[in-house]
Protein backbone atom coordinates (compact mmCIF):
# COMPACT_ATOMS: atom_id res chain seq x y z
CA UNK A 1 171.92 141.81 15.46
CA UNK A 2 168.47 142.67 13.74
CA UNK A 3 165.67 141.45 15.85
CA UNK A 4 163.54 139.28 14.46
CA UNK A 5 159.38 139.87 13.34
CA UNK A 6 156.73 138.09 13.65
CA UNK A 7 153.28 138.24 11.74
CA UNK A 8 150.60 136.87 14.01
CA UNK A 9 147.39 135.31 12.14
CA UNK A 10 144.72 137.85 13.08
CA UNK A 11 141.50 135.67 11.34
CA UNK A 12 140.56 138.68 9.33
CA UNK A 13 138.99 138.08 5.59
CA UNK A 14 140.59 139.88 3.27
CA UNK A 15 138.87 143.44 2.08
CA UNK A 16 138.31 141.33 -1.83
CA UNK A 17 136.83 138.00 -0.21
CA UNK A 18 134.48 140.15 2.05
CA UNK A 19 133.37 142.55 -1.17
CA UNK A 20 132.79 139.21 -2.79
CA UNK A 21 130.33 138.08 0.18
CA UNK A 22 128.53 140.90 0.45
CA UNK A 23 127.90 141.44 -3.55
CA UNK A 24 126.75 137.23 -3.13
CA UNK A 25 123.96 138.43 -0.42
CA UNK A 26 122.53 141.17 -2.30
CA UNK A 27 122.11 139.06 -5.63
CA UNK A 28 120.28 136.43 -3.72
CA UNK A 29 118.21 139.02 -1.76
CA UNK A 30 117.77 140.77 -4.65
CA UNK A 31 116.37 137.97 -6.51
CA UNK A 32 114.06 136.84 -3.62
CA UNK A 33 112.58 140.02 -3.16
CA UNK A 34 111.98 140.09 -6.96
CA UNK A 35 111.00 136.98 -8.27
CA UNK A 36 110.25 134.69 -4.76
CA UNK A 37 108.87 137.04 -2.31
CA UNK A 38 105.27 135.97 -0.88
CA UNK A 39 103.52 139.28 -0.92
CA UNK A 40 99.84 139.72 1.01
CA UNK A 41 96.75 141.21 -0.53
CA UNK A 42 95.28 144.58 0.35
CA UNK A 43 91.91 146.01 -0.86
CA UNK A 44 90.60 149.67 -0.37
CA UNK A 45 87.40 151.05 0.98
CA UNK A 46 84.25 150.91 -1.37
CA UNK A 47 82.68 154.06 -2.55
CA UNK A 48 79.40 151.71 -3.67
CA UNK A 49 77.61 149.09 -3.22
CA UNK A 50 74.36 147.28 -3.41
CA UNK A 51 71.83 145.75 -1.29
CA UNK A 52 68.51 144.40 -0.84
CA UNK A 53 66.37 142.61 2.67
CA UNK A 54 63.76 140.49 1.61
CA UNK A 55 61.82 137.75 3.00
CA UNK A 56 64.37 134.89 0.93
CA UNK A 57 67.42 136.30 1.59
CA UNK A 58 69.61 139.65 2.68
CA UNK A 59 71.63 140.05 0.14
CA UNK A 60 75.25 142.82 0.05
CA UNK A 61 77.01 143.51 -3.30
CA UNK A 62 79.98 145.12 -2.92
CA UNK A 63 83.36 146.27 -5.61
CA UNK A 64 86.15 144.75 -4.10
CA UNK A 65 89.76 145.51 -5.55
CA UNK A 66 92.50 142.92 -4.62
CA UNK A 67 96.33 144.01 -5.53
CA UNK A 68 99.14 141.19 -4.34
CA UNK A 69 102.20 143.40 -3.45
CA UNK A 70 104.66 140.27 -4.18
CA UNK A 71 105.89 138.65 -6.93
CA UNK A 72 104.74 135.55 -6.32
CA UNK A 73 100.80 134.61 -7.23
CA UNK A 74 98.30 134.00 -4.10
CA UNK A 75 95.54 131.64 -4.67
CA UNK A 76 92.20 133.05 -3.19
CA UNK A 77 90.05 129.54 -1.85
CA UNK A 78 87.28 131.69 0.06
CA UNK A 79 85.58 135.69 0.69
CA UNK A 80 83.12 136.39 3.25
CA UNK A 81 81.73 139.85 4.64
CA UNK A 82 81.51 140.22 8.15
CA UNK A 83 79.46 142.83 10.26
CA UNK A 84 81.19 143.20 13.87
CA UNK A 85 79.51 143.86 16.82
CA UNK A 86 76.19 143.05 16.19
CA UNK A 87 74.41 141.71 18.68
CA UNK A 88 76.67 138.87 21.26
CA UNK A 89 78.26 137.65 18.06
CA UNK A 90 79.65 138.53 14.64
CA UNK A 91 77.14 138.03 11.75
CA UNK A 92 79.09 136.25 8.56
CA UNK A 93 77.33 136.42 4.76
CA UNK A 94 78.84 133.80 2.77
CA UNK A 95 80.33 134.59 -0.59
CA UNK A 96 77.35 133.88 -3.14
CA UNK A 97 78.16 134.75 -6.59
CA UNK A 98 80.73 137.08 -8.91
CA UNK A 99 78.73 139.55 -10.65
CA UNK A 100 79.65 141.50 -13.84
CA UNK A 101 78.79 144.37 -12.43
CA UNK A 102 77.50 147.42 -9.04
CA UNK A 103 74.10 147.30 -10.40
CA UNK A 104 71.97 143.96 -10.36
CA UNK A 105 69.84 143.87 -13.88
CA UNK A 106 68.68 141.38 -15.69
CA UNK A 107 72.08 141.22 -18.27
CA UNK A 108 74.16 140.41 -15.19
CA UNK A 109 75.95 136.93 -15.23
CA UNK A 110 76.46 135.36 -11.66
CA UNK A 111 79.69 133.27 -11.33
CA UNK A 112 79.15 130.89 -8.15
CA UNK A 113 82.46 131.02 -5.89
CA UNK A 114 85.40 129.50 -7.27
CA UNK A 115 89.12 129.33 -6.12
CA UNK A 116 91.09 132.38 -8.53
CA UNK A 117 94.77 133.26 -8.47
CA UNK A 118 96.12 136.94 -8.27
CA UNK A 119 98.97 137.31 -9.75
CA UNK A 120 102.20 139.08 -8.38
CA UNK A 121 102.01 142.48 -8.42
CA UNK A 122 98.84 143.09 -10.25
CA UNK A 123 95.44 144.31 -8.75
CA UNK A 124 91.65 142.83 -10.25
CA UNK A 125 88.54 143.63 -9.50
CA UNK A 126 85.45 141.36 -8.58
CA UNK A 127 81.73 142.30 -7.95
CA UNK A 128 81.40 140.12 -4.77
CA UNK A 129 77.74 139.34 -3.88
CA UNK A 130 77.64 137.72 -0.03
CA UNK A 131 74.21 137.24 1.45
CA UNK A 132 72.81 134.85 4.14
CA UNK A 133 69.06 133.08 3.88
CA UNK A 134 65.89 134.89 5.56
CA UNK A 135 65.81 135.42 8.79
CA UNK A 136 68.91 135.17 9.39
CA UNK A 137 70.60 138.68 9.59
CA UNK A 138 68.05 141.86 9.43
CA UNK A 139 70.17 144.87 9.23
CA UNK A 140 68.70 148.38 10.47
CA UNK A 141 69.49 151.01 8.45
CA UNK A 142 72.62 152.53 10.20
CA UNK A 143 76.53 152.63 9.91
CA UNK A 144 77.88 148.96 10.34
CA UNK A 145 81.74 148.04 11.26
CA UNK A 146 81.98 145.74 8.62
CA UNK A 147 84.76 143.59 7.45
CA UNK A 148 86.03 142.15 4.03
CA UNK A 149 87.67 137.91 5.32
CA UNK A 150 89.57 135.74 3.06
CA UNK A 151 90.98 132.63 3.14
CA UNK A 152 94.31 132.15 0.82
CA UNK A 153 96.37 128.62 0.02
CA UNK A 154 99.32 130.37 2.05
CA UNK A 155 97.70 130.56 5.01
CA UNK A 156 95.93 128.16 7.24
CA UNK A 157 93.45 130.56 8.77
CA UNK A 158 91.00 133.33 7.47
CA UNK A 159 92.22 136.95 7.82
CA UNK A 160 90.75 140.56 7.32
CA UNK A 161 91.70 141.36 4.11
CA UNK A 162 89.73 145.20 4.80
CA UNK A 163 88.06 146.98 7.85
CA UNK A 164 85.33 149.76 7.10
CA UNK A 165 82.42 151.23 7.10
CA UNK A 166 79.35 150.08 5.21
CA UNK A 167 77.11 152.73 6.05
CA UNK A 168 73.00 150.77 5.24
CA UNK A 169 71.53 153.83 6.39
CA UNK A 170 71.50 154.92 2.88
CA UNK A 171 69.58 151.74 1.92
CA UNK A 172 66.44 153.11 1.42
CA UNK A 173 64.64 150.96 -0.55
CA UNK A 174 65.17 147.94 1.58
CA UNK A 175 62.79 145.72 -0.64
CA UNK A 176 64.98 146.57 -3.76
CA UNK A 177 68.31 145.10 -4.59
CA UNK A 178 69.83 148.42 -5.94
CA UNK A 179 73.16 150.22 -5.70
CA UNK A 180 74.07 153.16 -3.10
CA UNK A 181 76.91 155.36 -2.09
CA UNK A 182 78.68 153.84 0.55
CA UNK A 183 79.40 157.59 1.35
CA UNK A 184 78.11 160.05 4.12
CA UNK A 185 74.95 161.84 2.17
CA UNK A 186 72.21 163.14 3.60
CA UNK A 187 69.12 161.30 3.45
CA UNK A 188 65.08 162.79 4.68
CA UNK A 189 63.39 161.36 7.59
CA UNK A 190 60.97 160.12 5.07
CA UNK A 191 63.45 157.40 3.11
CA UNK A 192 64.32 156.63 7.09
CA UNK A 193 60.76 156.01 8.03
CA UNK A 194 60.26 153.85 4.86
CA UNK A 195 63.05 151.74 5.34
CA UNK A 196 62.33 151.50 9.12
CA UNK A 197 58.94 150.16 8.23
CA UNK A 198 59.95 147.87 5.67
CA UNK A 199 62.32 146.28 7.65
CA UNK A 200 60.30 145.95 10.77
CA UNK A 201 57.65 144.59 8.84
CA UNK A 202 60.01 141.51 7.86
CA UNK A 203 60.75 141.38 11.33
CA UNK A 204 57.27 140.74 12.44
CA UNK A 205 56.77 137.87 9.39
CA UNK A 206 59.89 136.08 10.79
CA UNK A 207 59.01 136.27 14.52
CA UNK A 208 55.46 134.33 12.63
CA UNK A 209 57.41 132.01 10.74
């Protein structure tokens, strides 16, 4: 007598039904990561910028570079440059105007701020002028830790969009909104001394005022 078999139901897919699932996953993933993946924006450290200290205003200028690593566009609503550490709190310029351009001249057309889209995966560039009113920030002429903030439509808060250093001992000419290096170059005790005097001088009119 042939003893009888039995098949017991182990649950297992089938090898075709689970080569089926898996090829399902990576289309979708594959199209989310294409087409509806919310990227974030980075920026890069300027090599320039411009700057000026005078008894209206302080005023920064500086080339900033936004690239949105998703696909999907981010709306920018707000910038703001902030210097870190100085004094018991963290000085903020606002956002002023978009400039065409490094230098300030006469030919240069300010923008006032206004909420702009990046598109996915594409970097722009903006001439970002941020300044506060007289007396309210007085910079020395020295290395700051200086932060890039924005605030997108994703996001309920304001983040740091870039960390680095703006280094306004090279801002000689205090009185002057021109352009500098943002690098390490050497620069005499003389341009120091002027600068130091020019800004202490404003110093003096706003502990009058």
């Amino acid at each position: 007598m042939l003893a009888a078999t039995t098949t017991k139901d182990t649950g297992a897919l089938p090898p075709a039904v689970i080569v089926a699932m898996c090829a399902l996953a990576f289309t979708v993933l594959s199209f989310w990561w294409l087409n509806a993946r919310q990227g974030r924006l980075k920026s890069y450290v300027p090599h320039t910028f411009a700057a000026a200290v005078t008894p209206e205003r302080t005023l920064v200028r500086l080339p900033v570079i936004l690239f949105n690593t998703g696909p999907k566009p981010i709306v920018v609503q707000n910038l703001r440059l902030a210097f870190l550490g100085v004094g018991q709190s963290v000085r903020v310029l606002s956002w002023r105007t978009t400039r065409d351009r490094i230098r300030p001249e006469r030919e240069d057309d300010p923008r006032l701020p206004s909420v702009f889209v990046v598109n996915g995966r594409t970097a722009i560039q903006l001439f970002v002028e941020f300044g506060v009113p007289f007396p309210d920030f007085i910079p020395d002429p020295r290395e700051y830790a200086a932060s890039i903030e924005c605030k997108v439509g994703h996001r309920k808060n304001w983040f740091k969009l870039l960390e680095f250093t703006l280094r306004l001992q090279n801002m000689t000419s205090p009185g002057s909104y021109i352009p500098y290096s943002n690098e390490t170059v050497e620069v005499s005790a003389s341009e120091v001394e002027r600068a130091l005097t020019e800004l202490q001088s404003l110093r003096a009119k706003a502990a009058v005022d």
